[in-house]
PDB file of N, CA and C in Angstrom:
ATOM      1  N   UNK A   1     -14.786  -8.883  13.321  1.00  0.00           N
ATOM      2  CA  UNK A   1     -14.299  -7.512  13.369  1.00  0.00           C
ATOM      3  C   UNK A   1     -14.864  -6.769  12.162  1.00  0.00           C
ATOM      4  N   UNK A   2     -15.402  -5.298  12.474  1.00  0.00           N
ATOM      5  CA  UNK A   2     -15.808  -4.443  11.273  1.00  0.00           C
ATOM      6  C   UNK A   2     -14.648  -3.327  10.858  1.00  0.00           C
ATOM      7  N   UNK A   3     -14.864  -3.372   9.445  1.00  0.00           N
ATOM      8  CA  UNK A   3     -14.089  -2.265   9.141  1.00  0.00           C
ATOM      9  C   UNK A   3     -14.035  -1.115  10.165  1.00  0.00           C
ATOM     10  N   UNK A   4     -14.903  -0.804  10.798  1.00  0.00           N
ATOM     11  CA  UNK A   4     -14.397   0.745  11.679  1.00  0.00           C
ATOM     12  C   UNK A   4     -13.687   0.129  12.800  1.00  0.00           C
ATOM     13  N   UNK A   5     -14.227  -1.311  13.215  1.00  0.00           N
ATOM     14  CA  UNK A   5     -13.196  -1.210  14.290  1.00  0.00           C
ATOM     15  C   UNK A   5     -11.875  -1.766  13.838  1.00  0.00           C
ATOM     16  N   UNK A   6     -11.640  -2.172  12.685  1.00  0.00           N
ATOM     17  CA  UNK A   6     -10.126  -2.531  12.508  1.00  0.00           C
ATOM     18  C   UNK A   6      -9.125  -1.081  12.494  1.00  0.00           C
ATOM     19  N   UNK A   7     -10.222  -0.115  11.730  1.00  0.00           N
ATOM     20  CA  UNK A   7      -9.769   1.424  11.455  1.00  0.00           C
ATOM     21  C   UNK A   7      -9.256   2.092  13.121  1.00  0.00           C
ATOM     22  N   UNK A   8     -10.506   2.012  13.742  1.00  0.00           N
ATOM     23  CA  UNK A   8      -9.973   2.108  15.515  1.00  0.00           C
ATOM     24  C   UNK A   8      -8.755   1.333  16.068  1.00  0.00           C
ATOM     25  N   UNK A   9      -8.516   0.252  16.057  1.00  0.00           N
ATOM     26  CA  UNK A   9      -7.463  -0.495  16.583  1.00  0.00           C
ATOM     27  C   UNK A   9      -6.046  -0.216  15.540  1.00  0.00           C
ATOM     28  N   UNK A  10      -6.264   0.566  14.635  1.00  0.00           N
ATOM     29  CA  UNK A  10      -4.930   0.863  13.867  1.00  0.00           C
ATOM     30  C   UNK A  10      -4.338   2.416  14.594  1.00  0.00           C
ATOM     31  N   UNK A  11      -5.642   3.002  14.678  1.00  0.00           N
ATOM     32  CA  UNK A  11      -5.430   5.000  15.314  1.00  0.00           C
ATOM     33  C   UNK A  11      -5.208   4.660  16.677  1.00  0.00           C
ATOM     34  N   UNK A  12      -5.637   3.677  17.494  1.00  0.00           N
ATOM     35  CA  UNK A  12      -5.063   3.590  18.511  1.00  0.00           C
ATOM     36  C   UNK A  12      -4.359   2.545  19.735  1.00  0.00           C
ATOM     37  N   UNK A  13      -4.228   0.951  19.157  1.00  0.00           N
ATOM     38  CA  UNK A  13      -3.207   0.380  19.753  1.00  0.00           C
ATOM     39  C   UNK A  13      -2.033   0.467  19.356  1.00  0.00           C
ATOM     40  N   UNK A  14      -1.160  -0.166  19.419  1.00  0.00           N
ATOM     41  CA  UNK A  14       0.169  -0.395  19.283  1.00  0.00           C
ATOM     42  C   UNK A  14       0.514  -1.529  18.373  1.00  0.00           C
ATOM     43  N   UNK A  15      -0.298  -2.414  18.126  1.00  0.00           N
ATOM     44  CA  UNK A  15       0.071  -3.572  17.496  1.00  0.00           C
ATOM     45  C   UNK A  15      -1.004  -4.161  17.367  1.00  0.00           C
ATOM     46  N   UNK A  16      -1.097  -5.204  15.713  1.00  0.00           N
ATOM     47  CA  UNK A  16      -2.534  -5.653  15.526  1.00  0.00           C
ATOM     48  C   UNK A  16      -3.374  -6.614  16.367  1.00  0.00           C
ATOM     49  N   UNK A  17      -4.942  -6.501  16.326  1.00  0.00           N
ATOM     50  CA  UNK A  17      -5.251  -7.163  16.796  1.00  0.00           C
ATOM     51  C   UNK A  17      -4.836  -9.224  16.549  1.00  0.00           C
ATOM     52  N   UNK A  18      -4.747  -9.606  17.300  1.00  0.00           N
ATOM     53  CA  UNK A  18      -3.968 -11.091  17.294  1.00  0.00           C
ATOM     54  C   UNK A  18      -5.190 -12.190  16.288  1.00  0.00           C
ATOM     55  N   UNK A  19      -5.067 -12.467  15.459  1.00  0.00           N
ATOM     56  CA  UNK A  19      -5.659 -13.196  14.714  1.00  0.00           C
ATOM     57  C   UNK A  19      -5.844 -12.557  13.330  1.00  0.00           C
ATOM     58  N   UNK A  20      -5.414 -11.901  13.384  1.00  0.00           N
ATOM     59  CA  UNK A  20      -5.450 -11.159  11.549  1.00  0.00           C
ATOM     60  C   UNK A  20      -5.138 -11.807  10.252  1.00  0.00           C
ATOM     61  N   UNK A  21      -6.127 -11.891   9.525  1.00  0.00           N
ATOM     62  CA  UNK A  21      -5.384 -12.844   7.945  1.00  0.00           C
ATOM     63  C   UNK A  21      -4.615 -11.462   7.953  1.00  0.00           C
ATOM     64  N   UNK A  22      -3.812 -11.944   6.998  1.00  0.00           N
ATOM     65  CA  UNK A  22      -2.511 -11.038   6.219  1.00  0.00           C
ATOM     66  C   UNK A  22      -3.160 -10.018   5.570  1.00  0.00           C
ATOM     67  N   UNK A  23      -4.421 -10.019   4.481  1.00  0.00           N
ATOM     68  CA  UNK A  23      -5.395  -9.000   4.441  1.00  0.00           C
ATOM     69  C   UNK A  23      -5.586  -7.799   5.034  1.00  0.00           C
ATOM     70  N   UNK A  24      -6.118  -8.457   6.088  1.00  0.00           N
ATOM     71  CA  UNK A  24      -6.403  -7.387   7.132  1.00  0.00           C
ATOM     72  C   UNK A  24      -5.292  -6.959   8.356  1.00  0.00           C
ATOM     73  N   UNK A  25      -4.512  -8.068   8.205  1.00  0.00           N
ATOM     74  CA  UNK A  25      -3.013  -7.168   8.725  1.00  0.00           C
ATOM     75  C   UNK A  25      -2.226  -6.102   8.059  1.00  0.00           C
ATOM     76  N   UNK A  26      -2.671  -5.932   7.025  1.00  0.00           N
ATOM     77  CA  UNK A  26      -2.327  -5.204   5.625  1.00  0.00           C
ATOM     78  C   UNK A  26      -2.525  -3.981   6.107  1.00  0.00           C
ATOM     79  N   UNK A  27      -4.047  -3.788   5.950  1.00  0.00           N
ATOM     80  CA  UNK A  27      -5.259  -2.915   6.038  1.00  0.00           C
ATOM     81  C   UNK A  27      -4.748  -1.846   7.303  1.00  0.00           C
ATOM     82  N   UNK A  28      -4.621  -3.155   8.475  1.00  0.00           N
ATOM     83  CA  UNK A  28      -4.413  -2.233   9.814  1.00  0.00           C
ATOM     84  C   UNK A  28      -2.966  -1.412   9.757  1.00  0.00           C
ATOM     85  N   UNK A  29      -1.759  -1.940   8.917  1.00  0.00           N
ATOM     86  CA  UNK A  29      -0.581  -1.554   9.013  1.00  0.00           C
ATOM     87  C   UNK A  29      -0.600  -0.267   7.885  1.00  0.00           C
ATOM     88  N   UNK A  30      -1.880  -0.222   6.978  1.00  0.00           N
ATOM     89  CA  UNK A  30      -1.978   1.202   5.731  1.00  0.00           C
ATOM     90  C   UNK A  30      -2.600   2.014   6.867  1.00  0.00           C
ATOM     91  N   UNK A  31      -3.453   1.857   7.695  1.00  0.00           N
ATOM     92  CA  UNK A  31      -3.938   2.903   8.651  1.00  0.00           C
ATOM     93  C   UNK A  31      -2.888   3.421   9.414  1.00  0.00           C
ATOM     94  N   UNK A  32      -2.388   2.340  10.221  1.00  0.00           N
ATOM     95  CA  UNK A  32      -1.085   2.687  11.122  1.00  0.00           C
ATOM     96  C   UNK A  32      -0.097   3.572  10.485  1.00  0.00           C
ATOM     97  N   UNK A  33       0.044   3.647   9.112  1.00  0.00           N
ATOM     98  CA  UNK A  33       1.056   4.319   8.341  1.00  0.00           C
ATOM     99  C   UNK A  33       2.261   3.895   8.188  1.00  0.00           C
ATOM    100  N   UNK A  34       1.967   2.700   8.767  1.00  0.00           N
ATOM    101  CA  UNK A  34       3.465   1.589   8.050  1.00  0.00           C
ATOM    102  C   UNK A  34       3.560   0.996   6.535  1.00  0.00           C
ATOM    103  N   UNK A  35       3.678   2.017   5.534  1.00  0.00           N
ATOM    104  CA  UNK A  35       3.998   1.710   4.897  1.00  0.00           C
ATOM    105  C   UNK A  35       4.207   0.626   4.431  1.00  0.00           C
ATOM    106  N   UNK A  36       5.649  -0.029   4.321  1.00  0.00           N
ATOM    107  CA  UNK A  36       7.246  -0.630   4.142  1.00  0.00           C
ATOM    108  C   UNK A  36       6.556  -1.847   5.136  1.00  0.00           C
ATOM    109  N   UNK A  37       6.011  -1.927   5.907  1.00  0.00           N
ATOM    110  CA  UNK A  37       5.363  -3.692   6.611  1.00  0.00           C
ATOM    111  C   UNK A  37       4.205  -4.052   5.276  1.00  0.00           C
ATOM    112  N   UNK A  38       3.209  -2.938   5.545  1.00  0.00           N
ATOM    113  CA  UNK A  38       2.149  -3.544   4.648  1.00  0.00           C
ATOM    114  C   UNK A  38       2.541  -4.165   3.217  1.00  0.00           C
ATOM    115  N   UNK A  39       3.658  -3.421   2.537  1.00  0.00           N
ATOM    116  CA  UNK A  39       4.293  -3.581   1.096  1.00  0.00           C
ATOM    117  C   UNK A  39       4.579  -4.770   1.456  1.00  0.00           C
ATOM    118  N   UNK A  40       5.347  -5.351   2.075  1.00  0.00           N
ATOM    119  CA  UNK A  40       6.018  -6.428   2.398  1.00  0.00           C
ATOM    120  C   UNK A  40       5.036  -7.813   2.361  1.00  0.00           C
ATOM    121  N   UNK A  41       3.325  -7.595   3.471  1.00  0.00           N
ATOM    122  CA  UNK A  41       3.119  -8.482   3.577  1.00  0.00           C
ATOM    123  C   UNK A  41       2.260  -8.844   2.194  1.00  0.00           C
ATOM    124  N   UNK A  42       1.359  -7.439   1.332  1.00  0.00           N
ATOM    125  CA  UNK A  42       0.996  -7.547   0.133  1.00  0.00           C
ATOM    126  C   UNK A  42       1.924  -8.115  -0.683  1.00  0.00           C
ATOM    127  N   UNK A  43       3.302  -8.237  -0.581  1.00  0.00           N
ATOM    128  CA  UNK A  43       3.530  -9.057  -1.610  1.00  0.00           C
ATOM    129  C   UNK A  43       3.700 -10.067  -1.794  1.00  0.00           C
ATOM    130  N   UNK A  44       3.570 -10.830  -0.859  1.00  0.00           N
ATOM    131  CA  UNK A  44       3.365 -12.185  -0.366  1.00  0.00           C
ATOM    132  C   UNK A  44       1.979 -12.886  -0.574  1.00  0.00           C
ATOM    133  N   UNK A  45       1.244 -11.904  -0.562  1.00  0.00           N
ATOM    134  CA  UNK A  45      -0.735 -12.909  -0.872  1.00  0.00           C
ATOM    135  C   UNK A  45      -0.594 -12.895  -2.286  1.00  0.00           C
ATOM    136  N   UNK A  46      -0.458 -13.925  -3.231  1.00  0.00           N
ATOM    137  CA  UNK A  46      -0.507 -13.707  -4.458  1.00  0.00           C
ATOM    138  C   UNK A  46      -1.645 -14.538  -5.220  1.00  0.00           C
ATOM    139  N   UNK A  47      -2.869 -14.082  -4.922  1.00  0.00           N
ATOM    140  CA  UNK A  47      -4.187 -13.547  -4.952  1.00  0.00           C
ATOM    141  C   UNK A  47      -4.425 -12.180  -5.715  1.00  0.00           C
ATOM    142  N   UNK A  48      -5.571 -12.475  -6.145  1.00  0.00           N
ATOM    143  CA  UNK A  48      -6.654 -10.900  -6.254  1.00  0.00           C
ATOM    144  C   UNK A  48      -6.724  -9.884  -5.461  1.00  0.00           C
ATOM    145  N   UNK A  49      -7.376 -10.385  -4.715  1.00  0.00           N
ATOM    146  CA  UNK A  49      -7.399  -9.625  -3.084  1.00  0.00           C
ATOM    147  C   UNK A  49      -5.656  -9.161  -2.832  1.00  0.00           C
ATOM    148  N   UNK A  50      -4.798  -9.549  -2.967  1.00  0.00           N
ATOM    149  CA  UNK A  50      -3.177  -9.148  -2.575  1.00  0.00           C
ATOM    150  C   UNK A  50      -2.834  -7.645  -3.746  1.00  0.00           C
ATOM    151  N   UNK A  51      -3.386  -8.268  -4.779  1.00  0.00           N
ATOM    152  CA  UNK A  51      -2.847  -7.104  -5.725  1.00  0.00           C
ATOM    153  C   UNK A  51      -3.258  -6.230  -5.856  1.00  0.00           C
ATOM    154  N   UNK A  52      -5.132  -6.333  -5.035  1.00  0.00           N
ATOM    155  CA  UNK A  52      -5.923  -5.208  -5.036  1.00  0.00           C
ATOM    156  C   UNK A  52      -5.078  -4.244  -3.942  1.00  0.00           C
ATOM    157  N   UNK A  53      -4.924  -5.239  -2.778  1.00  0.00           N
ATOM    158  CA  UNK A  53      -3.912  -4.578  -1.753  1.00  0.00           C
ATOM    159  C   UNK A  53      -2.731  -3.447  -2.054  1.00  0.00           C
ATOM    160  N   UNK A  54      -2.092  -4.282  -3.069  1.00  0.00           N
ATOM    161  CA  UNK A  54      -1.002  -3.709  -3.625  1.00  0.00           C
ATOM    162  C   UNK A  54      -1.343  -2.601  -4.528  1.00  0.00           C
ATOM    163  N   UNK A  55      -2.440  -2.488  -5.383  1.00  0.00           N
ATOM    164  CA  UNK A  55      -2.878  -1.620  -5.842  1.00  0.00           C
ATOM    165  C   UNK A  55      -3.067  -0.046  -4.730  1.00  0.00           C
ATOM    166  N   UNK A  56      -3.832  -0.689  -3.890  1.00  0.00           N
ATOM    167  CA  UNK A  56      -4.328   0.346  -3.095  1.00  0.00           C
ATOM    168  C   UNK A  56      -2.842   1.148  -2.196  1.00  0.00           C
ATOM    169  N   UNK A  57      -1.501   0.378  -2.268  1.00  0.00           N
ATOM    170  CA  UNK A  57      -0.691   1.050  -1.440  1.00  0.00           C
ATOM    171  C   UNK A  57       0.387   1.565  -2.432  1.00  0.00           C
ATOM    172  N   UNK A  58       0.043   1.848  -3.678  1.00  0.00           N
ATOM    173  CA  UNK A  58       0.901   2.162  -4.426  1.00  0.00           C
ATOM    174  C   UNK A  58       0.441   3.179  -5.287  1.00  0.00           C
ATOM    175  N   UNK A  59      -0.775   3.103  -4.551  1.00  0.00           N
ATOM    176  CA  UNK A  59      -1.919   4.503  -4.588  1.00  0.00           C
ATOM    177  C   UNK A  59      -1.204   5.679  -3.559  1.00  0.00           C
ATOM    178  N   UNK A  60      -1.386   5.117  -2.340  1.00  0.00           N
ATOM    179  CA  UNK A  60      -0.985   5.474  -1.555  1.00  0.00           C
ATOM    180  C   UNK A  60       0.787   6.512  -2.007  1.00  0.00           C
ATOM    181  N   UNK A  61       0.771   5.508  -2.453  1.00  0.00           N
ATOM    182  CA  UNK A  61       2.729   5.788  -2.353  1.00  0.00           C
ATOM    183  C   UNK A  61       2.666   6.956  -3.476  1.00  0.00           C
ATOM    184  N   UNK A  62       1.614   6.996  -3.717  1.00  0.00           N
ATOM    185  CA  UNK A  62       1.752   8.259  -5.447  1.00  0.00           C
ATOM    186  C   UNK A  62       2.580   7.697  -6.695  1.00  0.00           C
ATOM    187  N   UNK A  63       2.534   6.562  -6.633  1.00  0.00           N
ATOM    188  CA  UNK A  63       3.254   5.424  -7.933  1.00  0.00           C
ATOM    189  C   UNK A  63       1.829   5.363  -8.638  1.00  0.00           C
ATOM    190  N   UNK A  64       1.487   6.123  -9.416  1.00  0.00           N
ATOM    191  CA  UNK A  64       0.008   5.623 -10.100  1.00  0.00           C
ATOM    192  C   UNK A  64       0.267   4.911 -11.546  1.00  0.00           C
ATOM    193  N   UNK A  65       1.084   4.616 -11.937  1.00  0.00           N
ATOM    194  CA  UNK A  65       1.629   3.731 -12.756  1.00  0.00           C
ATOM    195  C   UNK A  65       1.257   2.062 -12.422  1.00  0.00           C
ATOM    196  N   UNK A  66       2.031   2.073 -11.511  1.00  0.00           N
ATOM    197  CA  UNK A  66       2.611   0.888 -10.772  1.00  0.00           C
ATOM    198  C   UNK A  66       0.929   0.534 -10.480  1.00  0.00           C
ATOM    199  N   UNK A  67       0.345   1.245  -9.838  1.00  0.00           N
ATOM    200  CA  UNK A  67      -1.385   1.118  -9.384  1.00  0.00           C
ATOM    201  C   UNK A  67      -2.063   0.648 -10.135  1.00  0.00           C
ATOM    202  N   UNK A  68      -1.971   1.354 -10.924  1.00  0.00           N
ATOM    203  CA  UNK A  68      -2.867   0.875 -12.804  1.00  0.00           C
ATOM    204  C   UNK A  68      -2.513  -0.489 -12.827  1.00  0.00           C
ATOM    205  N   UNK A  69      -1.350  -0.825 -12.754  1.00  0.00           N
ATOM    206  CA  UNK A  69      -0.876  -2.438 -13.160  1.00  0.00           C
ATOM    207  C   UNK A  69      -1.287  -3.066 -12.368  1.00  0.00           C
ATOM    208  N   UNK A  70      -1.661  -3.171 -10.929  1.00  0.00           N
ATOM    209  CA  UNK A  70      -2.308  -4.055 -10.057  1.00  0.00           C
ATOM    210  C   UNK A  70      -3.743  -3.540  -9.627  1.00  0.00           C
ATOM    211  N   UNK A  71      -4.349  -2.668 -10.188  1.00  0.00           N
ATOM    212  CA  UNK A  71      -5.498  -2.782 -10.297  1.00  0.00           C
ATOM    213  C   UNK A  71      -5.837  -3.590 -11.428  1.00  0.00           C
ATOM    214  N   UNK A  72      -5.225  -3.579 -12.396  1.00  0.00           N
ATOM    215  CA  UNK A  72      -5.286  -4.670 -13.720  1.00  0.00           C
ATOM    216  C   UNK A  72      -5.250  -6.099 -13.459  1.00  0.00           C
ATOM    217  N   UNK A  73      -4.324  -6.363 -12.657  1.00  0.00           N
ATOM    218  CA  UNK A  73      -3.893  -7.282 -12.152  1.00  0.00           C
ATOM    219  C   UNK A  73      -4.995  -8.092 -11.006  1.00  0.00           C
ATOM    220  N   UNK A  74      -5.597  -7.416 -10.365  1.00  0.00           N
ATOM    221  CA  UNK A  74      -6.386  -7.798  -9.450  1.00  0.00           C
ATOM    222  C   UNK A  74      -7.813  -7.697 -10.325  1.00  0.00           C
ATOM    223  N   UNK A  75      -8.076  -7.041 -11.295  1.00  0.00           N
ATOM    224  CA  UNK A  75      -9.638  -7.254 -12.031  1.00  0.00           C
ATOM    225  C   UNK A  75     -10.314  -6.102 -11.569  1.00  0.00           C
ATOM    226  N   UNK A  76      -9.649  -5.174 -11.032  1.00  0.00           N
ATOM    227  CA  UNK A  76     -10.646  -3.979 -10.471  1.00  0.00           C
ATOM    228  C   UNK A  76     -10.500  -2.917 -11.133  1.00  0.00           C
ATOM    229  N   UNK A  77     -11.373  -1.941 -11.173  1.00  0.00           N
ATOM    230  CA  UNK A  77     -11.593  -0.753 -12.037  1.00  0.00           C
ATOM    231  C   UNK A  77     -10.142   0.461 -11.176  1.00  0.00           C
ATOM    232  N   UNK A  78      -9.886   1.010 -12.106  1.00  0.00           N
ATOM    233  CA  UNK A  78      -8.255   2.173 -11.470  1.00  0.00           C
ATOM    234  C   UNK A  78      -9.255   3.028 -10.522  1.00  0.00           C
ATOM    235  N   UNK A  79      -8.581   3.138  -9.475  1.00  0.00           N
ATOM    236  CA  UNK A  79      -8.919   4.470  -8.412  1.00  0.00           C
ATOM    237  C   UNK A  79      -8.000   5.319  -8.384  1.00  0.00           C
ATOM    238  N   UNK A  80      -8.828   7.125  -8.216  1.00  0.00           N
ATOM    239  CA  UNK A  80      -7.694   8.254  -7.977  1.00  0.00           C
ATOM    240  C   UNK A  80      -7.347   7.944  -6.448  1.00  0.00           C
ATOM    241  N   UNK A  81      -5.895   8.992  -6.293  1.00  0.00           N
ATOM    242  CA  UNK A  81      -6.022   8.848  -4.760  1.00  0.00           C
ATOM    243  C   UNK A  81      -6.556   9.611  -3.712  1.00  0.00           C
ATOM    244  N   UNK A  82      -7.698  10.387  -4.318  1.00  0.00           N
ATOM    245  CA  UNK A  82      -9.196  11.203  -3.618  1.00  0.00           C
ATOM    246  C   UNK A  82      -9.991   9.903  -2.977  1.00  0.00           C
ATOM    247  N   UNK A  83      -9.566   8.530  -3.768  1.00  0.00           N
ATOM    248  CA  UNK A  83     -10.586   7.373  -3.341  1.00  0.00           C
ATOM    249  C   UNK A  83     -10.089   6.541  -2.398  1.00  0.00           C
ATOM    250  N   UNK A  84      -9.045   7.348  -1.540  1.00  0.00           N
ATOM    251  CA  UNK A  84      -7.889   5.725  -1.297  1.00  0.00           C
ATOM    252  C   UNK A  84      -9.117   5.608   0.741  1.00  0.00           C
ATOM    253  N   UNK A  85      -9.442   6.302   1.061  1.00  0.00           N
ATOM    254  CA  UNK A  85      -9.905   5.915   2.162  1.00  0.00           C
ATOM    255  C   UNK A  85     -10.862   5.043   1.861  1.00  0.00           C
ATOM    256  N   UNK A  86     -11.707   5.660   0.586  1.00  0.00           N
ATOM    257  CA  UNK A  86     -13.055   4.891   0.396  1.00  0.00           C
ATOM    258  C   UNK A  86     -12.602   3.028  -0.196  1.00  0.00           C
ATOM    259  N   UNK A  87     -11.211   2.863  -0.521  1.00  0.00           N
ATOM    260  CA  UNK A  87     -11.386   2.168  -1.220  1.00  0.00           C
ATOM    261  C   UNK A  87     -10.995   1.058  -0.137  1.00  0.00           C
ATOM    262  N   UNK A  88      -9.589   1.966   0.436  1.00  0.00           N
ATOM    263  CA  UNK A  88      -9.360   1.109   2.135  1.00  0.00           C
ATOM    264  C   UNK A  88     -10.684   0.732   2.640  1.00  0.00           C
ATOM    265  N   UNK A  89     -12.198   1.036   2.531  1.00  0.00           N
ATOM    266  CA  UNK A  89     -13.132   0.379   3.508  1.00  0.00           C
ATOM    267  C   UNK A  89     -14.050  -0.705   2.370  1.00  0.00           C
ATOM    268  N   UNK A  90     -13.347  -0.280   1.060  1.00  0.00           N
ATOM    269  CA  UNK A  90     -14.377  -1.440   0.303  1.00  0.00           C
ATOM    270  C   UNK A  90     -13.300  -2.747   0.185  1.00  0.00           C
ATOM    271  N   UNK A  91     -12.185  -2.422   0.307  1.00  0.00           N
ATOM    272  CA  UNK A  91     -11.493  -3.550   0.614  1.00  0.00           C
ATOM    273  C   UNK A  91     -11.426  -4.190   1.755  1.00  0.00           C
ATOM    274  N   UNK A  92     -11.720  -3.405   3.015  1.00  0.00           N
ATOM    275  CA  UNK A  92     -12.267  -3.759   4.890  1.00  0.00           C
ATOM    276  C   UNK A  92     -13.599  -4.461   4.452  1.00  0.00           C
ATOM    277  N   UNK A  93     -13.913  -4.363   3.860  1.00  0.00           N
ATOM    278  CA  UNK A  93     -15.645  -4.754   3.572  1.00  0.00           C
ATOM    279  C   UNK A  93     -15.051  -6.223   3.315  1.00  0.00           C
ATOM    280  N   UNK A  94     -14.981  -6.476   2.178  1.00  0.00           N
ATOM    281  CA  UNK A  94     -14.474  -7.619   1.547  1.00  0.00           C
ATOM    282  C   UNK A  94     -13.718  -8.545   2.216  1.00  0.00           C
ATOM    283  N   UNK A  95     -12.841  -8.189   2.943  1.00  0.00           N
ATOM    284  CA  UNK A  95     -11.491  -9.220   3.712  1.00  0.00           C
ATOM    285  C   UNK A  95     -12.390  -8.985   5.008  1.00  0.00           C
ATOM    286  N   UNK A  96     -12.899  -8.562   5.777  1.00  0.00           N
ATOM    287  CA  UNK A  96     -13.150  -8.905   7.341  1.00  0.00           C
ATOM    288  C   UNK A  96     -14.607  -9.131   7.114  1.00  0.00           C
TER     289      UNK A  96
END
């Protein structure tokens, strides 16, 4: 699966595609705009990759505090949230 089509199957099924790491179940549930699932399953990968996650939805959430600390946390440089689509596909890049 490519990032655009995980981006497609979030704008328009109902539920993720069936085989998803938690990653990219993440990913599809920040598109979907579920919030409060994705938080949930990011906090459970406790990994790099999880905190980058967590970084990126706490971007999202306008907590840029909280962001800073798990972009720290994950080893990645801070993003504004002008970057959060771009960063949703460099993180699609990476996990799928």
């Amino acid at each position: 699966m490519t990032p655009s089509e995980l981006l497609k199957s979030a704008l328009s099924d109902a539920a993720p595609p069936a085989g998803l790491s938690p990653e990219a179940k993440t990913l599809w549930l920040i598109k979907k705009g579920d919030w409060d699932a994705a938080h949930l399953i990011a906090q459970d990968i406790e990994t790099p990759m999880g905190s980058w996650l967590h970084a990126l939805l706490h971007l999202i959430e306008g907590d840029l505090a909280n962001a800073r600390y798990w972009f720290a946390e994950a080893g990645r440089p801070v993003r504004k949230p002008a970057q959060i689509n771009e960063l949703w596909e460099e993180i699609a890049a990476e996990v799928l």
